[in-house]
C-alpha atoms as a PDB file:
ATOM      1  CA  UNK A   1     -31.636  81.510  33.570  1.00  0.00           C
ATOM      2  CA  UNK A   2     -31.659  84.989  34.703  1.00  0.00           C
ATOM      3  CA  UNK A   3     -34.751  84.287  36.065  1.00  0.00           C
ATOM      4  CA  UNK A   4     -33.527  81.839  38.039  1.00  0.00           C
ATOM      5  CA  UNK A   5     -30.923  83.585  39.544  1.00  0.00           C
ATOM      6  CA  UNK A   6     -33.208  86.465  40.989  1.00  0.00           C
ATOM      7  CA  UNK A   7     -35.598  84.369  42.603  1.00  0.00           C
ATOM      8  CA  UNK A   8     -32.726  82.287  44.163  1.00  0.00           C
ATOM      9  CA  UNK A   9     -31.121  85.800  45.405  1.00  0.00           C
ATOM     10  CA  UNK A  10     -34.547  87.379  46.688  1.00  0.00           C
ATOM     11  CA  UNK A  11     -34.696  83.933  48.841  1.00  0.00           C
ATOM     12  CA  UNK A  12     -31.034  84.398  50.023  1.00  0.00           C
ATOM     13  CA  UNK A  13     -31.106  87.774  50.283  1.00  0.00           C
ATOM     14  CA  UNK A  14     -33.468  87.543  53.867  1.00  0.00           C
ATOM     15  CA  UNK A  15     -30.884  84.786  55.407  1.00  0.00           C
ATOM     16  CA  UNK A  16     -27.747  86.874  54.523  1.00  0.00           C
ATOM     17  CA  UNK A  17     -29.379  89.876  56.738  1.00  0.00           C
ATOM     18  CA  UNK A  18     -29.371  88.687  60.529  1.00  0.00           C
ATOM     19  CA  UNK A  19     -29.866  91.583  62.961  1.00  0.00           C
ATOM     20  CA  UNK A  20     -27.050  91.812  65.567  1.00  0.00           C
ATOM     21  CA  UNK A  21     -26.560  93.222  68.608  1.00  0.00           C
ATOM     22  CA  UNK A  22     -24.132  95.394  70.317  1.00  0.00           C
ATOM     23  CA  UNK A  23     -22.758  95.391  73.741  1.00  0.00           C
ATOM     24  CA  UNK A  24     -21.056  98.386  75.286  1.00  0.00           C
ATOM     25  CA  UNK A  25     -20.173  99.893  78.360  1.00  0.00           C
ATOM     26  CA  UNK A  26     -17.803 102.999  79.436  1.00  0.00           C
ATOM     27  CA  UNK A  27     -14.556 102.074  81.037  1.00  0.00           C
ATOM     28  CA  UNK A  28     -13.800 105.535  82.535  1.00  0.00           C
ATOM     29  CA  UNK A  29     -13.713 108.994  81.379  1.00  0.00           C
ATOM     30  CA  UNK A  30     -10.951 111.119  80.991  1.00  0.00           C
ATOM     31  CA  UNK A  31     -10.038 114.969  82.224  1.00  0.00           C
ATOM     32  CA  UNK A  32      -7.640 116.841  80.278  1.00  0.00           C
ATOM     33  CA  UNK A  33      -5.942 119.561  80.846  1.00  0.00           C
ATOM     34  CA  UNK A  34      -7.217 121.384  77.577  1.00  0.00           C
ATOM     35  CA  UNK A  35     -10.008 120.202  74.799  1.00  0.00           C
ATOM     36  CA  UNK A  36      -8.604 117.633  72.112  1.00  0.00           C
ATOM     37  CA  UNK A  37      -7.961 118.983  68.513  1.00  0.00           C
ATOM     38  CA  UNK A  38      -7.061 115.433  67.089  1.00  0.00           C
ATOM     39  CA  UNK A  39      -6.563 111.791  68.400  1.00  0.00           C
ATOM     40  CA  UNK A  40      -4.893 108.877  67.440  1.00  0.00           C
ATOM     41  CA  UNK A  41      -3.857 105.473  68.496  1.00  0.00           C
ATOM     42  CA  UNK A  42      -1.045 103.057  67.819  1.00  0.00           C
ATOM     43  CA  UNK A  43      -1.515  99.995  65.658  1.00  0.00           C
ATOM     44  CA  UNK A  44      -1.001  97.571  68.709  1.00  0.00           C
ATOM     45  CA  UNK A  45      -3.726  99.082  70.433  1.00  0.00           C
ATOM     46  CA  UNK A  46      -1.545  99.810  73.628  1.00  0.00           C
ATOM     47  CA  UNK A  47      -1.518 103.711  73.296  1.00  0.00           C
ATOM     48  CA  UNK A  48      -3.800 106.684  72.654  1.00  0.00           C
ATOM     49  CA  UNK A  49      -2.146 110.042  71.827  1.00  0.00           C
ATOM     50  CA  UNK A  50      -4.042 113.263  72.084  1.00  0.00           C
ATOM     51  CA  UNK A  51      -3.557 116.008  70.622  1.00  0.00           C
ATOM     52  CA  UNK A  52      -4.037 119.222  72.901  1.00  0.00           C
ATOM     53  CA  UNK A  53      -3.202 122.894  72.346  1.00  0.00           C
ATOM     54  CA  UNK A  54      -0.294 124.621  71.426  1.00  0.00           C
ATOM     55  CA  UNK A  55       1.721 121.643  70.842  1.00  0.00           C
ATOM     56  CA  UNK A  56       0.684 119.349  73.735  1.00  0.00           C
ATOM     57  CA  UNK A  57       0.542 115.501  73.578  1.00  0.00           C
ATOM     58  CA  UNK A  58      -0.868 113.288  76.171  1.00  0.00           C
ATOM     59  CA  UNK A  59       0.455 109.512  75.922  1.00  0.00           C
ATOM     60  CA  UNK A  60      -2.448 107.593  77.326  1.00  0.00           C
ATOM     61  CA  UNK A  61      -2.039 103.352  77.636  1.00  0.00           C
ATOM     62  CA  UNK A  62      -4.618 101.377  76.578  1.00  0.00           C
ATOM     63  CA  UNK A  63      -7.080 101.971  79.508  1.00  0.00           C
ATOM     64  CA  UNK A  64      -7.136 105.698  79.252  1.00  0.00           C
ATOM     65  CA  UNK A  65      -4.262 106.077  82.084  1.00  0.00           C
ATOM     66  CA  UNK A  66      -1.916 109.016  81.580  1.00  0.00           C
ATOM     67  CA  UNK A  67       1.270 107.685  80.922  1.00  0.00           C
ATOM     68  CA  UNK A  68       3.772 110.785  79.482  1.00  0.00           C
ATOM     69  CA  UNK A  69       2.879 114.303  78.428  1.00  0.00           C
ATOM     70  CA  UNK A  70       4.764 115.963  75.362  1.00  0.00           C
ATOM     71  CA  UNK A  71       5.227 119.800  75.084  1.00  0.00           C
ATOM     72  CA  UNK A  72       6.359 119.771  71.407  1.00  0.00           C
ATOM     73  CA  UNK A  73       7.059 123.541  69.751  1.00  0.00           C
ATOM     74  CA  UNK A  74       4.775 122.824  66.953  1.00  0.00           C
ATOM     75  CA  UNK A  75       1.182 123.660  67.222  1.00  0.00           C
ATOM     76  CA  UNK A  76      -0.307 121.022  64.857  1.00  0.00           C
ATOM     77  CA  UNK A  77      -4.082 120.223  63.887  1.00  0.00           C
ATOM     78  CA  UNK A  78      -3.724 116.939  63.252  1.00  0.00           C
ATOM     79  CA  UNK A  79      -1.636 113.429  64.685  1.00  0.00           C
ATOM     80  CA  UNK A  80      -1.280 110.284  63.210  1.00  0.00           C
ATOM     81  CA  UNK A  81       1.358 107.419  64.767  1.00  0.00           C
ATOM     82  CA  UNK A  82       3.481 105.985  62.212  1.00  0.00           C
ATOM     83  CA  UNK A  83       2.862 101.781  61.627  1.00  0.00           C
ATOM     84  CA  UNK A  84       5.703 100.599  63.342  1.00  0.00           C
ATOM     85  CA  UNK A  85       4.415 102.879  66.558  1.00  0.00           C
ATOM     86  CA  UNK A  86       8.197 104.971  66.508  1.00  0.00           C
ATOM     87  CA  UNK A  87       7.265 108.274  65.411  1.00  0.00           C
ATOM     88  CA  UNK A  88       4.221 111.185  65.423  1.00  0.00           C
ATOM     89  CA  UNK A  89       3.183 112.675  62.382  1.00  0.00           C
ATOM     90  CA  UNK A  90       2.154 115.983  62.825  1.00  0.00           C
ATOM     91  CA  UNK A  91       0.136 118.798  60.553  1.00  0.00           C
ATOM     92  CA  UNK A  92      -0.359 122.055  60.448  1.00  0.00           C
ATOM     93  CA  UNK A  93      -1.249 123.452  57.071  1.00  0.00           C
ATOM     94  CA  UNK A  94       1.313 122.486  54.728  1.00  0.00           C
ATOM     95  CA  UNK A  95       3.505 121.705  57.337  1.00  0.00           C
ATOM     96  CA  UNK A  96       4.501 118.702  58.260  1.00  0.00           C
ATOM     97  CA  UNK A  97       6.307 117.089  61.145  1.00  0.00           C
ATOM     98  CA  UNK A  98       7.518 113.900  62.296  1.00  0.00           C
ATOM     99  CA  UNK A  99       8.745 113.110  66.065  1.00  0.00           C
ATOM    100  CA  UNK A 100      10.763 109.686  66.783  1.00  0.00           C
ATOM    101  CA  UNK A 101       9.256 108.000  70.451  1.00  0.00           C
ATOM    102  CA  UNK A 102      11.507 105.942  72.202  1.00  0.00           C
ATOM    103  CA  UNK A 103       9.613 104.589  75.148  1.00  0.00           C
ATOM    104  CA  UNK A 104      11.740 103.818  77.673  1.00  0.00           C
ATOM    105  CA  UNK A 105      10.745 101.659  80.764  1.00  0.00           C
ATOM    106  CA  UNK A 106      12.023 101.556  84.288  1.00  0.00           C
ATOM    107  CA  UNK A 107      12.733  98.424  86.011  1.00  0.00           C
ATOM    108  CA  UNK A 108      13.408  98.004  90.270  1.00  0.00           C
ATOM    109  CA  UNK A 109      16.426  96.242  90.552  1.00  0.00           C
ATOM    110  CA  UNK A 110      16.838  97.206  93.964  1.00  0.00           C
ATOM    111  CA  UNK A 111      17.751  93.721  96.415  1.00  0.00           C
ATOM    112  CA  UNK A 112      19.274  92.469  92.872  1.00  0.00           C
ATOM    113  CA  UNK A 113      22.388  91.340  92.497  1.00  0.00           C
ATOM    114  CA  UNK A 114      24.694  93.230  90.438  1.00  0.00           C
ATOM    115  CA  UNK A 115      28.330  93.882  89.072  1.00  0.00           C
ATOM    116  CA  UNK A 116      29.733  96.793  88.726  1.00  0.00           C
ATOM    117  CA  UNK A 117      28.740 100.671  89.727  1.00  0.00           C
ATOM    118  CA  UNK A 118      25.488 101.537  91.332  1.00  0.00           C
ATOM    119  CA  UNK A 119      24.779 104.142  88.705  1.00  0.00           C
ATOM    120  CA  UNK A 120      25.903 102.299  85.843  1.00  0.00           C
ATOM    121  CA  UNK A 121      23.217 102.392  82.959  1.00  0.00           C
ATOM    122  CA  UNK A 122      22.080  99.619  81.628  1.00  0.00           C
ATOM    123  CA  UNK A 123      20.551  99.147  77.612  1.00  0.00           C
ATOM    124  CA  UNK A 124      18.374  95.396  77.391  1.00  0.00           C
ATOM    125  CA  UNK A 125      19.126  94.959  73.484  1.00  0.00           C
ATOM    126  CA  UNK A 126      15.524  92.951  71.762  1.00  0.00           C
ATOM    127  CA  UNK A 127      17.078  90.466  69.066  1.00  0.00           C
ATOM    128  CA  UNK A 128      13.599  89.633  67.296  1.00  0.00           C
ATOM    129  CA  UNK A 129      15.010  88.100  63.908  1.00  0.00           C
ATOM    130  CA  UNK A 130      16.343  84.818  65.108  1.00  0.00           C
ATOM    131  CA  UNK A 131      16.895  82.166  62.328  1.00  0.00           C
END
């Protein structure tokens, strides 16, 4: 019986190894203002954050594209973005510390209609739990 069940893996064993192939190609290169120390992205995939010197973080999207740039008073060594993609986790030694991110958006409303003050802010509220 044992055997058997060698032989029959030394005949699978060939199939289950297929050689593959990988395509690539480089979507654009980046210049920073300072070499990286650490690097991180969210879980969605839509941002990079890069850890710089003394306490910098660049907020790249998905394409590389600057997008924000954080001067935090913290010089850490390491990043890491927290599941939900609300706050940095940052280390330096037995330090830790942890930044909440609130992206915030702007939208042209100008030629909208409106009520109220021109400067008036406005908050969209997301209701995701609908029953």
């Amino acid at each position: 019986m044992l055997r058997m069940c060698v032989l029959t893996l030394l005949f699978l064993l060939p199939a289950a190894i297929v050689p593959a192939e990988v395509e690539w190609q480089v979507n654009g290169n980046l210049k920073l203002d300072s070499d990286p120390i650490d690097m991180t992205t969210s879980a969605d995939g839509q941002r990079v954050f890069v850890l710089q010197e003394n306490g910098k973080i660049q907020v790249l999207d998905a394409w590389g594209r600057p997008q924000e740039s954080l001067d935090l008073d913290f010089a850490a060594e390491k990043i890491a973005v927290s599941p939900d993609g609300e706050r940095l986790i940052l280390n330096k030694g037995k330090e830790v510390q942890l930044v909440s991110l609130e992206f915030i958006k702007k939208i042209d409303i100008s030629g909208s209609p409106f009520k109220g003050p021109d400067d008036a802010k406005v908050v969209v509220a997301v209701y995701s739990d609908f029953q």
